[in-house]
Every structure is written in structure tokens, then in C-alpha cells.
N, C-alpha and C. Protein backbone atom coordinates (compact mmCIF):
# COMPACT_ATOMS: atom_id res chain seq x y z
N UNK A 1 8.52 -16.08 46.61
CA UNK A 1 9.83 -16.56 47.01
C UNK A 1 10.94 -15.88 46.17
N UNK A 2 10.29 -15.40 44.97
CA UNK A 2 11.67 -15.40 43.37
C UNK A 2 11.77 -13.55 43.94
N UNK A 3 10.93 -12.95 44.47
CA UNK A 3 10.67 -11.88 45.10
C UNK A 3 11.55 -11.44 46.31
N UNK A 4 11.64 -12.41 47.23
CA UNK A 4 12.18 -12.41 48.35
C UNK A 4 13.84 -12.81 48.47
N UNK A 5 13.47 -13.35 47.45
CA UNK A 5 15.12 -13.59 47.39
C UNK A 5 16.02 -12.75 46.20
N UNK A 6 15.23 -12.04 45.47
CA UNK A 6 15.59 -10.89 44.95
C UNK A 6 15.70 -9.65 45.85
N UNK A 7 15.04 -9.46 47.07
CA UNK A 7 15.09 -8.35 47.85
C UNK A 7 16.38 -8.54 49.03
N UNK A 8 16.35 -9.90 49.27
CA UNK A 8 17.52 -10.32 50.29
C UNK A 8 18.69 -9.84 49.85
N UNK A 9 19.22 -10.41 48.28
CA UNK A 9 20.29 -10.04 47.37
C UNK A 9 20.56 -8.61 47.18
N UNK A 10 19.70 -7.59 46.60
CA UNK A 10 19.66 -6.20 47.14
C UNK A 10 20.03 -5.79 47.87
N UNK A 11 19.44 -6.40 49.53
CA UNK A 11 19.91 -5.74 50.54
C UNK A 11 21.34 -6.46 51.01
N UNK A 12 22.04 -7.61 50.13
CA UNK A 12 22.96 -7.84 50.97
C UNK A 12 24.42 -6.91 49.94
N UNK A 13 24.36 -6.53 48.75
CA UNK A 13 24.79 -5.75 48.34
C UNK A 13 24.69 -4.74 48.64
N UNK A 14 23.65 -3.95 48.95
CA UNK A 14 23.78 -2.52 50.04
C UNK A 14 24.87 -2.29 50.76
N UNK A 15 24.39 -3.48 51.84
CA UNK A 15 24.91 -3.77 52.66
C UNK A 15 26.79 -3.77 52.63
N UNK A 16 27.19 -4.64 51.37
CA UNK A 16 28.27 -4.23 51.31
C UNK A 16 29.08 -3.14 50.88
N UNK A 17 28.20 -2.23 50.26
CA UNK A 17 28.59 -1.29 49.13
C UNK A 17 28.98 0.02 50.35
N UNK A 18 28.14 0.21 51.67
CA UNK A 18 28.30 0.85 52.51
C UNK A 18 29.76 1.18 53.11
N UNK A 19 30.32 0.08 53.60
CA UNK A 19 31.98 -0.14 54.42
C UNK A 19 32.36 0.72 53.23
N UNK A 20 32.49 0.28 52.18
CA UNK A 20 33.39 0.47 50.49
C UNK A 20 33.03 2.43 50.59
N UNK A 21 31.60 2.69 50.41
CA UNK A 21 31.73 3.78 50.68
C UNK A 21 32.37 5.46 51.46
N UNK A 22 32.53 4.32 52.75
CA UNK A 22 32.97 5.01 53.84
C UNK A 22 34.31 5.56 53.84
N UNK A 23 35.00 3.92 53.38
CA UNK A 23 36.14 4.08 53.14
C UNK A 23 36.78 5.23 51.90
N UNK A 24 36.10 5.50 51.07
CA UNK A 24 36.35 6.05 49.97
C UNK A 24 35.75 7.32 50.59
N UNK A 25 35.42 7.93 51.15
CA UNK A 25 34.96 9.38 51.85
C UNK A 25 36.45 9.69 52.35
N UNK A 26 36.86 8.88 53.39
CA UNK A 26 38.04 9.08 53.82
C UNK A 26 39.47 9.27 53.40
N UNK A 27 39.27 8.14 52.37
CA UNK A 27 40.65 8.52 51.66
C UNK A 27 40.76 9.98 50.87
N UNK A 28 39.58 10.30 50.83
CA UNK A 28 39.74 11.69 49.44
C UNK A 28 39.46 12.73 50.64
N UNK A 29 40.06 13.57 50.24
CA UNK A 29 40.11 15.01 51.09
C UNK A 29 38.73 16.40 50.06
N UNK A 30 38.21 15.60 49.29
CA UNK A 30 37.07 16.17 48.27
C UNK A 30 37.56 17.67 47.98
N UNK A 31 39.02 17.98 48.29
CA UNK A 31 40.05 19.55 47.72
C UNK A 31 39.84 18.81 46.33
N UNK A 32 39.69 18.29 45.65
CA UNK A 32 40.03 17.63 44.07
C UNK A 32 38.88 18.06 43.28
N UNK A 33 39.30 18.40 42.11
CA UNK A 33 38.53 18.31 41.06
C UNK A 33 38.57 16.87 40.07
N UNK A 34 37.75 16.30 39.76
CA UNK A 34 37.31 15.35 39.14
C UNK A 34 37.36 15.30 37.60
N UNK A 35 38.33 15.46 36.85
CA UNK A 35 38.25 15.57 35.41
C UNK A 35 38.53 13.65 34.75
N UNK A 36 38.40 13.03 35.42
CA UNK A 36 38.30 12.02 34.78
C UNK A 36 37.50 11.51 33.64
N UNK A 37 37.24 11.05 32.61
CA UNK A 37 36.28 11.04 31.90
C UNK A 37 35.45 9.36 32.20
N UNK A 38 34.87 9.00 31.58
CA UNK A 38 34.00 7.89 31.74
C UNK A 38 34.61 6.95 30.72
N UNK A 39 35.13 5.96 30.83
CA UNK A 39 36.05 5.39 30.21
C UNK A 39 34.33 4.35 28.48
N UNK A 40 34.48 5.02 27.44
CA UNK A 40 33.56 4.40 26.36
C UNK A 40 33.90 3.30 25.99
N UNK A 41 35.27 2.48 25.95
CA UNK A 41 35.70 1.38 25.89
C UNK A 41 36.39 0.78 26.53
N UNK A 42 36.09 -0.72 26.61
CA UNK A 42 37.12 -1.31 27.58
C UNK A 42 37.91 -1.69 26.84
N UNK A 43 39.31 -1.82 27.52
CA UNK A 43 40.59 -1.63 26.73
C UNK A 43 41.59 -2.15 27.48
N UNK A 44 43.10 -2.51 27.40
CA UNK A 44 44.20 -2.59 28.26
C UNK A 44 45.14 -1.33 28.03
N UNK A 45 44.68 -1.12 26.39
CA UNK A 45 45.57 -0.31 25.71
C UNK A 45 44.52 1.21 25.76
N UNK A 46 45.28 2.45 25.76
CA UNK A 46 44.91 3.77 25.47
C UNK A 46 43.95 3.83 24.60
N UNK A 47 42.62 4.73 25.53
CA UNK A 47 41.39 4.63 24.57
C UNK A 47 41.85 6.04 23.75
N UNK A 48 41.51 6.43 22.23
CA UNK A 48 41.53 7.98 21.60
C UNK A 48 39.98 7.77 21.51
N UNK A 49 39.96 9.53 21.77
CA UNK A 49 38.82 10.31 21.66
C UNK A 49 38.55 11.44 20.57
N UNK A 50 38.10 11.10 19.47
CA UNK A 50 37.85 12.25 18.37
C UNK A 50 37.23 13.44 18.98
N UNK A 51 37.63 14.71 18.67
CA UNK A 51 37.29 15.60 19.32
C UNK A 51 35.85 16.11 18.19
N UNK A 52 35.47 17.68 17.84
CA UNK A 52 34.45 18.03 17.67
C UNK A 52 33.95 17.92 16.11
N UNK A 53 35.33 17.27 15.51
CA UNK A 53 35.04 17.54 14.14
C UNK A 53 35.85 16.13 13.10
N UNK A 54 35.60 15.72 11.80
CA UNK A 54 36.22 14.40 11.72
C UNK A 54 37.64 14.80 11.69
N UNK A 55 38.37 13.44 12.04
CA UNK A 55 39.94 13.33 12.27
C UNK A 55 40.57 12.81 11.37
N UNK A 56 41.59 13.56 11.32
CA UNK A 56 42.36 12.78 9.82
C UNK A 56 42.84 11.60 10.24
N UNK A 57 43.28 10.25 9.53
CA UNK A 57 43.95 9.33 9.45
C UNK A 57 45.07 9.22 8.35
N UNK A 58 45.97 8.70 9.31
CA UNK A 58 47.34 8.49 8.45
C UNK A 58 47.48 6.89 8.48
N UNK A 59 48.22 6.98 7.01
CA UNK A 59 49.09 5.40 6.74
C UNK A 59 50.34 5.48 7.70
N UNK A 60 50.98 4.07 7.41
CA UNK A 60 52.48 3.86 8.45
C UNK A 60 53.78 4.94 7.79
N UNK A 61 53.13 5.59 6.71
CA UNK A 61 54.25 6.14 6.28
C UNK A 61 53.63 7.62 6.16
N UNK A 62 52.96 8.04 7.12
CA UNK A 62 52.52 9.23 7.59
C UNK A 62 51.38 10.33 6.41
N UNK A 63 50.90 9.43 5.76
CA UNK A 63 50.54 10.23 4.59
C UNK A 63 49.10 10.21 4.86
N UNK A 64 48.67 11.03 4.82
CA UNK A 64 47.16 11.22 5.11
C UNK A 64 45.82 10.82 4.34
N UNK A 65 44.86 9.99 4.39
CA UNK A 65 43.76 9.66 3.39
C UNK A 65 43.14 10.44 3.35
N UNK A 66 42.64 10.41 2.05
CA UNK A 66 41.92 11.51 1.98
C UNK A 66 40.27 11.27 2.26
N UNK A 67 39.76 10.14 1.62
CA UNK A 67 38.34 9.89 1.60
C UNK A 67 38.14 9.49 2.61
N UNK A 68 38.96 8.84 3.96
CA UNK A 68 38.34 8.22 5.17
C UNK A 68 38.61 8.93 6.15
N UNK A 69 38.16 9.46 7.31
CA UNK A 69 38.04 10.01 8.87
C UNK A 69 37.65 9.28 10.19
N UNK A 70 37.95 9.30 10.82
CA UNK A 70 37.17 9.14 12.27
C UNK A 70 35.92 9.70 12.71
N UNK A 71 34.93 9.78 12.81
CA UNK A 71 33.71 10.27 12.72
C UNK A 71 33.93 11.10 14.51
N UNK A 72 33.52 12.63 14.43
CA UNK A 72 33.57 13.27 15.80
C UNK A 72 32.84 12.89 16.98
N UNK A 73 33.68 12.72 17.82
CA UNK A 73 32.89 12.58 19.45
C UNK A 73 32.48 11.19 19.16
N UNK A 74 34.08 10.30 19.03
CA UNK A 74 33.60 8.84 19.09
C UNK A 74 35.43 8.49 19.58
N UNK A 75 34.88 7.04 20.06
CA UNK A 75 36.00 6.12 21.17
C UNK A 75 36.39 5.00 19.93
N UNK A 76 37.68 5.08 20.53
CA UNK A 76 38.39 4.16 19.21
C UNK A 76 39.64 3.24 20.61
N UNK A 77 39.61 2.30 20.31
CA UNK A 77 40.77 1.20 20.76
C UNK A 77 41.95 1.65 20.03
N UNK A 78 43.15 1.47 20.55
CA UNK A 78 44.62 1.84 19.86
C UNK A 78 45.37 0.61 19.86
N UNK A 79 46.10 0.95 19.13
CA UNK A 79 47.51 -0.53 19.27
C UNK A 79 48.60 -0.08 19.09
N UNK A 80 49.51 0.33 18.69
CA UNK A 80 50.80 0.40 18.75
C UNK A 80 51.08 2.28 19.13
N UNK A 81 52.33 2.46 19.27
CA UNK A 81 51.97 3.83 19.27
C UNK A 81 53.45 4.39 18.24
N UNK A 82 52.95 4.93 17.29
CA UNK A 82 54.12 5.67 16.84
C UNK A 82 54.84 7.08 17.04
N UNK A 83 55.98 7.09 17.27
CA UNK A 83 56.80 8.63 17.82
C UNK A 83 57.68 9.19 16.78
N UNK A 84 56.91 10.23 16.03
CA UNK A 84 58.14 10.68 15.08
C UNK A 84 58.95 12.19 15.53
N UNK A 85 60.47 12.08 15.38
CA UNK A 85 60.62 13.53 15.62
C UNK A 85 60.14 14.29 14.46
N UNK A 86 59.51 15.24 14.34
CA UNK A 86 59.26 16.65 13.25
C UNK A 86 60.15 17.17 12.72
N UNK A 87 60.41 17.86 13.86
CA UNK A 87 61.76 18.68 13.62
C UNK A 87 62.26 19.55 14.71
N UNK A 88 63.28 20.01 15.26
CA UNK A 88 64.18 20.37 15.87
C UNK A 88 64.02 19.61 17.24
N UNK A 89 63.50 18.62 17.39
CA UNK A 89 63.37 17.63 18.54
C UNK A 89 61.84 18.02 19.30
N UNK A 90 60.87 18.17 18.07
CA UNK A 90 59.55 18.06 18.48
C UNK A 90 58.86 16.76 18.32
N UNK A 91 58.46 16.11 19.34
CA UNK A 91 58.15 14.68 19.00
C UNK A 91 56.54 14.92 18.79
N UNK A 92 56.40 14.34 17.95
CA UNK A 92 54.71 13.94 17.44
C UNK A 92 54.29 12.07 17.74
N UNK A 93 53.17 11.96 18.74
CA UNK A 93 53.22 10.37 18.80
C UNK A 93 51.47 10.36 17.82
N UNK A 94 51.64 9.09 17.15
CA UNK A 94 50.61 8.53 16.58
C UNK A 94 50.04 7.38 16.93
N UNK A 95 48.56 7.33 17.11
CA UNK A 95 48.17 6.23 17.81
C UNK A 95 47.50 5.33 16.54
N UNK A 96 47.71 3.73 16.98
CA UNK A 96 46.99 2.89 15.67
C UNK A 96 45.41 2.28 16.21
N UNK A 97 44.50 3.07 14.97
CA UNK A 97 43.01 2.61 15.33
C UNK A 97 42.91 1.75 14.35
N UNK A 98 43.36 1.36 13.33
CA UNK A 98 43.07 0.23 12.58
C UNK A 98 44.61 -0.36 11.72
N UNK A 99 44.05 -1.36 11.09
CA UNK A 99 45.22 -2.05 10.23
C UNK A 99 46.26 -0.87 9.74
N UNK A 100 45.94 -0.55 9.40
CA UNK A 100 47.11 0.79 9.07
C UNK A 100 46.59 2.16 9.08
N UNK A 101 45.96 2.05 9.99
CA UNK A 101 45.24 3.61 10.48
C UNK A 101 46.29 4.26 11.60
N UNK A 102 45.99 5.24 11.79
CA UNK A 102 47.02 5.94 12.57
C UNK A 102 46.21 7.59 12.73
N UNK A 103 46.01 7.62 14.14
CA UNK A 103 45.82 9.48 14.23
C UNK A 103 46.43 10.26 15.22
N UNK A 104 46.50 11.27 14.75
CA UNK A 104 47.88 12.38 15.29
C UNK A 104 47.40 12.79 16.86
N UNK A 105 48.19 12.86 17.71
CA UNK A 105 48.60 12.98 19.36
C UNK A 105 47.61 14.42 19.38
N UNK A 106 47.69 15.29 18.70
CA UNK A 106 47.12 16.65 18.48
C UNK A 106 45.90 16.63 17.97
N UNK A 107 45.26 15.70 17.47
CA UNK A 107 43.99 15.79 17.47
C UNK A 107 42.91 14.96 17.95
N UNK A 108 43.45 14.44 18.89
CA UNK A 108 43.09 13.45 19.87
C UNK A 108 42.82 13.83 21.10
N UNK A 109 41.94 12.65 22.03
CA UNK A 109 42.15 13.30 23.23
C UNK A 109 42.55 11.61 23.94
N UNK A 110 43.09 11.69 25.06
CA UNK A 110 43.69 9.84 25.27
C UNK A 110 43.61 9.76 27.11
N UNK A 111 42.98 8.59 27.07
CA UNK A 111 42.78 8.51 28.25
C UNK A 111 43.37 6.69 28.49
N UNK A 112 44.14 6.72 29.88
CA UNK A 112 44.87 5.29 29.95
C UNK A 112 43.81 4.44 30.22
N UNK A 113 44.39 3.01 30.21
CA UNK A 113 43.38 1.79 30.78
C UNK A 113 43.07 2.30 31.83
N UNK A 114 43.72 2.79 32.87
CA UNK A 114 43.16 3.01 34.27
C UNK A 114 42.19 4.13 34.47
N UNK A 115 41.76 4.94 33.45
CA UNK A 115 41.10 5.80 33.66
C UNK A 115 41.24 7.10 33.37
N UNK A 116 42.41 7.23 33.76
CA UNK A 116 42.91 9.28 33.91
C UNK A 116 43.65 9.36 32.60
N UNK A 117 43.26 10.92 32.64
CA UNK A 117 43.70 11.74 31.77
C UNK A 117 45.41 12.12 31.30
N UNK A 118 45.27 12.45 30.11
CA UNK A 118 46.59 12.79 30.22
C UNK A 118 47.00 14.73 30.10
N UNK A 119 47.99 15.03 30.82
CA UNK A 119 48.55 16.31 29.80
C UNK A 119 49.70 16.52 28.94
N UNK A 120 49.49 17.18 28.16
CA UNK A 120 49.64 17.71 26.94
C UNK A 120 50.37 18.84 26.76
N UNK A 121 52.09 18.86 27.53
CA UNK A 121 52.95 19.76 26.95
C UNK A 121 52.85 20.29 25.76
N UNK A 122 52.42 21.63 25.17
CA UNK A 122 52.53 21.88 23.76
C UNK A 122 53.44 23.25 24.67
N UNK A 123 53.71 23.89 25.11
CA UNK A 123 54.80 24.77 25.11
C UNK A 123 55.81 25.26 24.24
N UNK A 124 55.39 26.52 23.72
CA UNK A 124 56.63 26.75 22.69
C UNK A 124 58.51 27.00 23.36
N UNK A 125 57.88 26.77 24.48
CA UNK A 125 58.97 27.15 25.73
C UNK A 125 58.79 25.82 27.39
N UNK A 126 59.82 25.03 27.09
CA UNK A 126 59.47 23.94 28.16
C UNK A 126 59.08 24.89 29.50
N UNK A 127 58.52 24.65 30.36
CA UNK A 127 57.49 25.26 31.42
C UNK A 127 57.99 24.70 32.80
N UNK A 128 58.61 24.89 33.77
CA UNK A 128 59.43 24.30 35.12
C UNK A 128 57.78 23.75 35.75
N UNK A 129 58.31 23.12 36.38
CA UNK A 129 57.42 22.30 37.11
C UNK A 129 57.33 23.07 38.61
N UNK A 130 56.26 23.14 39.02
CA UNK A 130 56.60 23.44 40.18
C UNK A 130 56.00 22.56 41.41
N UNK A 131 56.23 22.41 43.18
CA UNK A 131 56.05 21.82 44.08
C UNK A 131 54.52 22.32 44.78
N UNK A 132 53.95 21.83 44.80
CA UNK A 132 52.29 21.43 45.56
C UNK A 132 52.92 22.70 47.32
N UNK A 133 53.89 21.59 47.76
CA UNK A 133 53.78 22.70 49.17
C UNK A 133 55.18 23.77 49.00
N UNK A 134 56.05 23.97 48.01
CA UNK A 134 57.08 24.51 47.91
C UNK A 134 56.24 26.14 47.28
N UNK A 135 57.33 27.43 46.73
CA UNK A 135 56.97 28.19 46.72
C UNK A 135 57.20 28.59 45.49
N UNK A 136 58.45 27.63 44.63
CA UNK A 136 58.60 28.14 43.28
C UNK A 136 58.99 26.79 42.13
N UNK A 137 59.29 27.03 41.76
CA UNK A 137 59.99 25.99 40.72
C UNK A 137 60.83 25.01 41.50
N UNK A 138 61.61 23.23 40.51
CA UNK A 138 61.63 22.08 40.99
C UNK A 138 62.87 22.09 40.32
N UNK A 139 63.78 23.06 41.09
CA UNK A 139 65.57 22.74 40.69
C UNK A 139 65.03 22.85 38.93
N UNK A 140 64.71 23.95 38.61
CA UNK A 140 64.81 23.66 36.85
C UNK A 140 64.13 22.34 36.31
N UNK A 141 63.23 21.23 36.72
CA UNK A 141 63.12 20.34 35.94
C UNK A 141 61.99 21.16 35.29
N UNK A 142 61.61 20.58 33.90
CA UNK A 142 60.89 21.05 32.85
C UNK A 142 59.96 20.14 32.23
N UNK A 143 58.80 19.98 32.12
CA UNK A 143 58.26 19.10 30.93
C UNK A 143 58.68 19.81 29.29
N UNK A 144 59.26 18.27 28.97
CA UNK A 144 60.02 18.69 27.50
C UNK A 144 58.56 19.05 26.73
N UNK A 145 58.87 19.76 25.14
CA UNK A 145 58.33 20.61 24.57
C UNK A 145 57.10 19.16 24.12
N UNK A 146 56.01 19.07 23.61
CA UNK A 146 54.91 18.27 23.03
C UNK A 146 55.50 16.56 23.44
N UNK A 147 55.73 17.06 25.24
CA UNK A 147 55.26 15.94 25.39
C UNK A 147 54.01 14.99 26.23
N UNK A 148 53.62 13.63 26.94
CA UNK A 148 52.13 13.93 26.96
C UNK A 148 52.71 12.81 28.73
N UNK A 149 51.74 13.31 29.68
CA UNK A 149 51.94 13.13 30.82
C UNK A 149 51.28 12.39 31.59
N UNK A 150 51.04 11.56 32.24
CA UNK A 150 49.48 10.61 32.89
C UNK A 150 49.16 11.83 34.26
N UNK A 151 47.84 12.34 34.36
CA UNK A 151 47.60 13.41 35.22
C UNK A 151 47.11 12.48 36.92
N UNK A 152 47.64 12.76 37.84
CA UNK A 152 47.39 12.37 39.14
C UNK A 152 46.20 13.50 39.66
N UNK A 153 46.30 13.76 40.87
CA UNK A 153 45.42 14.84 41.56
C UNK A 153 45.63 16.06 40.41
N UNK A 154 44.45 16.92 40.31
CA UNK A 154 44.07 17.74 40.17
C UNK A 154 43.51 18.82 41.29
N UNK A 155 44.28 19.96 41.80
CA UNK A 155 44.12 20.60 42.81
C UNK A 155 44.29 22.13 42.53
N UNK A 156 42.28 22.54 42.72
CA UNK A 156 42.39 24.01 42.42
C UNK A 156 43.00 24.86 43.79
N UNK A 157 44.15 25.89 43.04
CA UNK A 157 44.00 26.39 44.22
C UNK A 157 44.60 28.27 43.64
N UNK A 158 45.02 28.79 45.34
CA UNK A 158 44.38 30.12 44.79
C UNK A 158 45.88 30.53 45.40
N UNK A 159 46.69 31.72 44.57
CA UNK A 159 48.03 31.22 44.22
C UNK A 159 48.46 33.07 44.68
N UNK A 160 48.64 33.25 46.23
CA UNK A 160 49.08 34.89 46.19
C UNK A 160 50.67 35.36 46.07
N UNK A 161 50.56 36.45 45.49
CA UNK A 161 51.96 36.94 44.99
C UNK A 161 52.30 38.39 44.81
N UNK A 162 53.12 39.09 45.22
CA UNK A 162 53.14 40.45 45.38
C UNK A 162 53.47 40.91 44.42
N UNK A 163 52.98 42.18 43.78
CA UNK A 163 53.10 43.16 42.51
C UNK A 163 53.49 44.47 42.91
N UNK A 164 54.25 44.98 42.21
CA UNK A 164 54.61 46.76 42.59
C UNK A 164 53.69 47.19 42.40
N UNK A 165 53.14 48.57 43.07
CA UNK A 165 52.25 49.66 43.15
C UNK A 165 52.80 50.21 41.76
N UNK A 166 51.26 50.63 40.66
CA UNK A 166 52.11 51.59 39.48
C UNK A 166 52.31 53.00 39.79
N UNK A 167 51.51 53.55 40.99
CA UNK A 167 51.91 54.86 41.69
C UNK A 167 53.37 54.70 42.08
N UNK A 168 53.74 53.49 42.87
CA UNK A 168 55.09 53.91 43.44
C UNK A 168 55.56 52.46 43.56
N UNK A 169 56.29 51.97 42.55
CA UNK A 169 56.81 50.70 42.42
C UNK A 169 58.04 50.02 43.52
N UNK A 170 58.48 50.80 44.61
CA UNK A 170 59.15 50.39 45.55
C UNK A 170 57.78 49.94 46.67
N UNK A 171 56.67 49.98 46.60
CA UNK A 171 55.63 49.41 47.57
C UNK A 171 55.13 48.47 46.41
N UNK A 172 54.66 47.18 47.41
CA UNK A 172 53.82 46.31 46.73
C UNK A 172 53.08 45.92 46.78
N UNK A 173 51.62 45.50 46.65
CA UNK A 173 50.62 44.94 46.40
C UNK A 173 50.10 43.84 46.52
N UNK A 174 49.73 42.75 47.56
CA UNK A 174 48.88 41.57 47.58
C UNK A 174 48.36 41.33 46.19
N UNK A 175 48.48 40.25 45.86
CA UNK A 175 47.33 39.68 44.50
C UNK A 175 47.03 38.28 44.50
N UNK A 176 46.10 38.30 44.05
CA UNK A 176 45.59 36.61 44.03
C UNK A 176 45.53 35.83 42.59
N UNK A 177 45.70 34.86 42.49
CA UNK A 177 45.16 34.28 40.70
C UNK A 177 44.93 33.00 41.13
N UNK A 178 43.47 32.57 40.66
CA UNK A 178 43.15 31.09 40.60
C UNK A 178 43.31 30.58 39.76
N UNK A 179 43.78 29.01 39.63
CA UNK A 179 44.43 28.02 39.04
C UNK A 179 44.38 26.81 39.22
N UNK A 180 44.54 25.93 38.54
CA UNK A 180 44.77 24.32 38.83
C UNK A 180 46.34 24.08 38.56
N UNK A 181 46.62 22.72 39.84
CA UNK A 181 47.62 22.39 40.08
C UNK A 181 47.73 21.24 38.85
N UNK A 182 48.23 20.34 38.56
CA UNK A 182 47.86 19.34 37.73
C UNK A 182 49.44 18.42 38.11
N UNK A 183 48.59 17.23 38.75
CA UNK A 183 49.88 16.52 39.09
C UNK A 183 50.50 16.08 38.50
N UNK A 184 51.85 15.44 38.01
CA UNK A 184 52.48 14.87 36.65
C UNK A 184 53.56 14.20 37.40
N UNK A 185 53.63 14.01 39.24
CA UNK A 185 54.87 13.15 39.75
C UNK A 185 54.34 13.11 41.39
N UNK A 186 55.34 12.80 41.96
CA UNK A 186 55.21 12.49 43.54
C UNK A 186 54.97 13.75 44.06
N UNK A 187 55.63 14.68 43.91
CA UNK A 187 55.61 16.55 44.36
C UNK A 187 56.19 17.52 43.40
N UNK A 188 55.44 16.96 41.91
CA UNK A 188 55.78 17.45 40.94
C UNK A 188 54.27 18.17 39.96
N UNK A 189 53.82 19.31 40.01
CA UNK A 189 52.96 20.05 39.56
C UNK A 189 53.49 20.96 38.64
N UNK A 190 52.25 21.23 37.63
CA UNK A 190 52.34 21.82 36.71
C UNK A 190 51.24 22.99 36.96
N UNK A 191 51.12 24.51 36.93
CA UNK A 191 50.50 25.65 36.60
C UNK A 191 49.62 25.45 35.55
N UNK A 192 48.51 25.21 35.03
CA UNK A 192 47.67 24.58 34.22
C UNK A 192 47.66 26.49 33.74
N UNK A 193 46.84 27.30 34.31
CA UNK A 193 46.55 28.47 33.55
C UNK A 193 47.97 29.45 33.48
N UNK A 194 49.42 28.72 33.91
CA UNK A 194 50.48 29.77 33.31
C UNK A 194 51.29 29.27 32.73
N UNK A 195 50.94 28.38 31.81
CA UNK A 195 51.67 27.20 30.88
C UNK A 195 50.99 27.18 29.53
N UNK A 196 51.14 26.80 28.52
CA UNK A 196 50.59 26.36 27.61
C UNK A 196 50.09 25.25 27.60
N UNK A 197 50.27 24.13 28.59
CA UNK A 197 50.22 22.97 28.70
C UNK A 197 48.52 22.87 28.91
N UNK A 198 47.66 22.03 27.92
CA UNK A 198 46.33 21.40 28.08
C UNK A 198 46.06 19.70 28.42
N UNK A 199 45.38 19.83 29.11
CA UNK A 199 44.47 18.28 29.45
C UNK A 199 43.84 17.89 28.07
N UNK A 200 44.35 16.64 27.83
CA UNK A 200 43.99 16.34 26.68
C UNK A 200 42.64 14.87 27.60
């Protein structure tokens, strides 16, 4: 019986998981690349991700410990977030993993409660945004210099553009360059490989 009604339950979850499936085929056009990561903690607040090597930690007054780290390729809960300017209006944000722990935006990697990724203006030169179905840049808007973005669709695509002949530079040339789009608004994309800008 403890059998049978373990197999009923099975199949009536199948059962529902199917519609749910279908529906989710449809909504996605599967043009996307998938860089989401697997979320290691549950959280409300921004999970950080130590990257390959230990991470420094700072006090509230930015000073660095020396004997303690974040141990590499580990998930930490955050709480507050601190934003200092540097200097000439470079903002640095710091995230809090403990009582007065704190680690730097740059050696982190941060992913929201909801899941997705962020990017990571580091541009020594703010970078125009450009439009998904348009052909160039978004009236001049810019992601400002180190700042950090919540990423929407991710869309590889393959980007043609004409070059002068070096025999005879009044004829021009077809060319292709592949790339990811990286969403950051409603019809607002960023050039992932002609930017400085990384997926953190």
C-alpha cells in the first residue's frame, strides 16, 4: 500500500511538472545563453563568490587584515553594502560578510537573490550602450566607469560590418565578429567582447 501510494504521488507530480514544462519551452526562444550560476546560498540579500584564490577582508574603515581571508571558491551571505569614491569619481562598492568584515566589488563575484548575474563596468573609458535591433549606439547613454549592472538576456550573436580593402581603401569588405549581447535595460545592450566590461 506504502508502495502504491508512493508511486501514485510520483506520478501525480509528473504529471504536473509536464504543463510547467511546456510552458517554459515556449516562453524561451533557446537564442540565449545560460550564464546563470546555481545560487550556493539562500539569501534575500546578494550572495559573494570568492574567486580562485583567498580574498582580502576589510574593517569599516577600509583597512585590510592581515591574518584573516575568505577561503577560495566559497559562498558568503552579505549585509550592508558599502560605496566609496577612490578617486576622480571611481566608485568602489564593498560588501559585508561578517560583523565588520567587508570584501572589495573587484574581487568578488555577486549574484542577486533572484538568481542572475551581474556586469561589471571596469572601463577605463565609459562604453555607449548599444540597441539589440538598432544598428549603433543609444543617443550616447554610457555605463558609468566601475559600475555593476543586474544582467537580463544574454544573446550571442554575429555582428557584420564593412572594412576598407588594404589594396584599395575606397572598396570595402564584408566582415563578421562574434559576440555576446549582454542585457543591462529594456533595449539597452552592452558589446561584451568590445568593452572592457566583465560578468562578474
Amino acid at each position: 500500500m506504502k508502495k502504491f501510494k508512493a508511486s501514485l504521488l510520483s506520478l501525480i507530480i509528473f504529471c504536473l511538472m509536464i504543463p510547467l514544462t511546456s510552458l517554459e519551452a515556449k516562453a524561451d526562444d533557446t537564442n540565449y545563453v545560460d550564464i546563470t550560476p546555481e545560487m550556493g546560498v539562500s539569501s534575500k540579500e546578494p550572495v559573494v563568490y570568492t574567486k580562485d584564490s583567498l580574498t582580502t577582508i576589510y574593517n569599516s574603515k577600509l583597512d585590510a587584515y592581515e591574518t584573516i581571508h575568505l577561503a577560495p571558491n566559497t559562498a558568503w551571505k552579505t549585509g550592508k553594502i558599502i560605496t566609496i569614491n577612490t578617486n576622480n569619481n571611481n566608485f568602489m562598492e564593498y560588501y559585508q560578510v561578517s560583523t565588520d568584515g567587508y570584501v572589495k566589488t573587484t574581487d568578488i563575484s555577486v549574484v542577486n537573490p533572484d538568481g542572475s548575474s551581474l556586469l561589471y563596468a571596469s572601463n577605463d573609458w565609459a562604453f555607449p550602450l548599444a540597441s539589440l535591433y538598432g544598428s549603433g549606439a543609444l543617443y550616447n547613454n554610457v555605463l558609468p566607469i566601475n559600475t555593476s549592472w543586474k544582467i537580463g538576456k544574454v544573446i550571442p550573436k554575429v555582428i557584420t560590418f564593412l572594412l576598407p580593402k588594404k589594396e584599395n581603401p575606397n572598396e570595402s569588405v564584408t566582415a563578421k565578429r562574434f559576440t555576446y549581447l549582454i542585457q543591462v535595460g529594456n533595449d539597452s545592450y552592452v558589446d561584451l567582447y568590445n568593452s572592457s566590461s566583465q560578468i562578474k
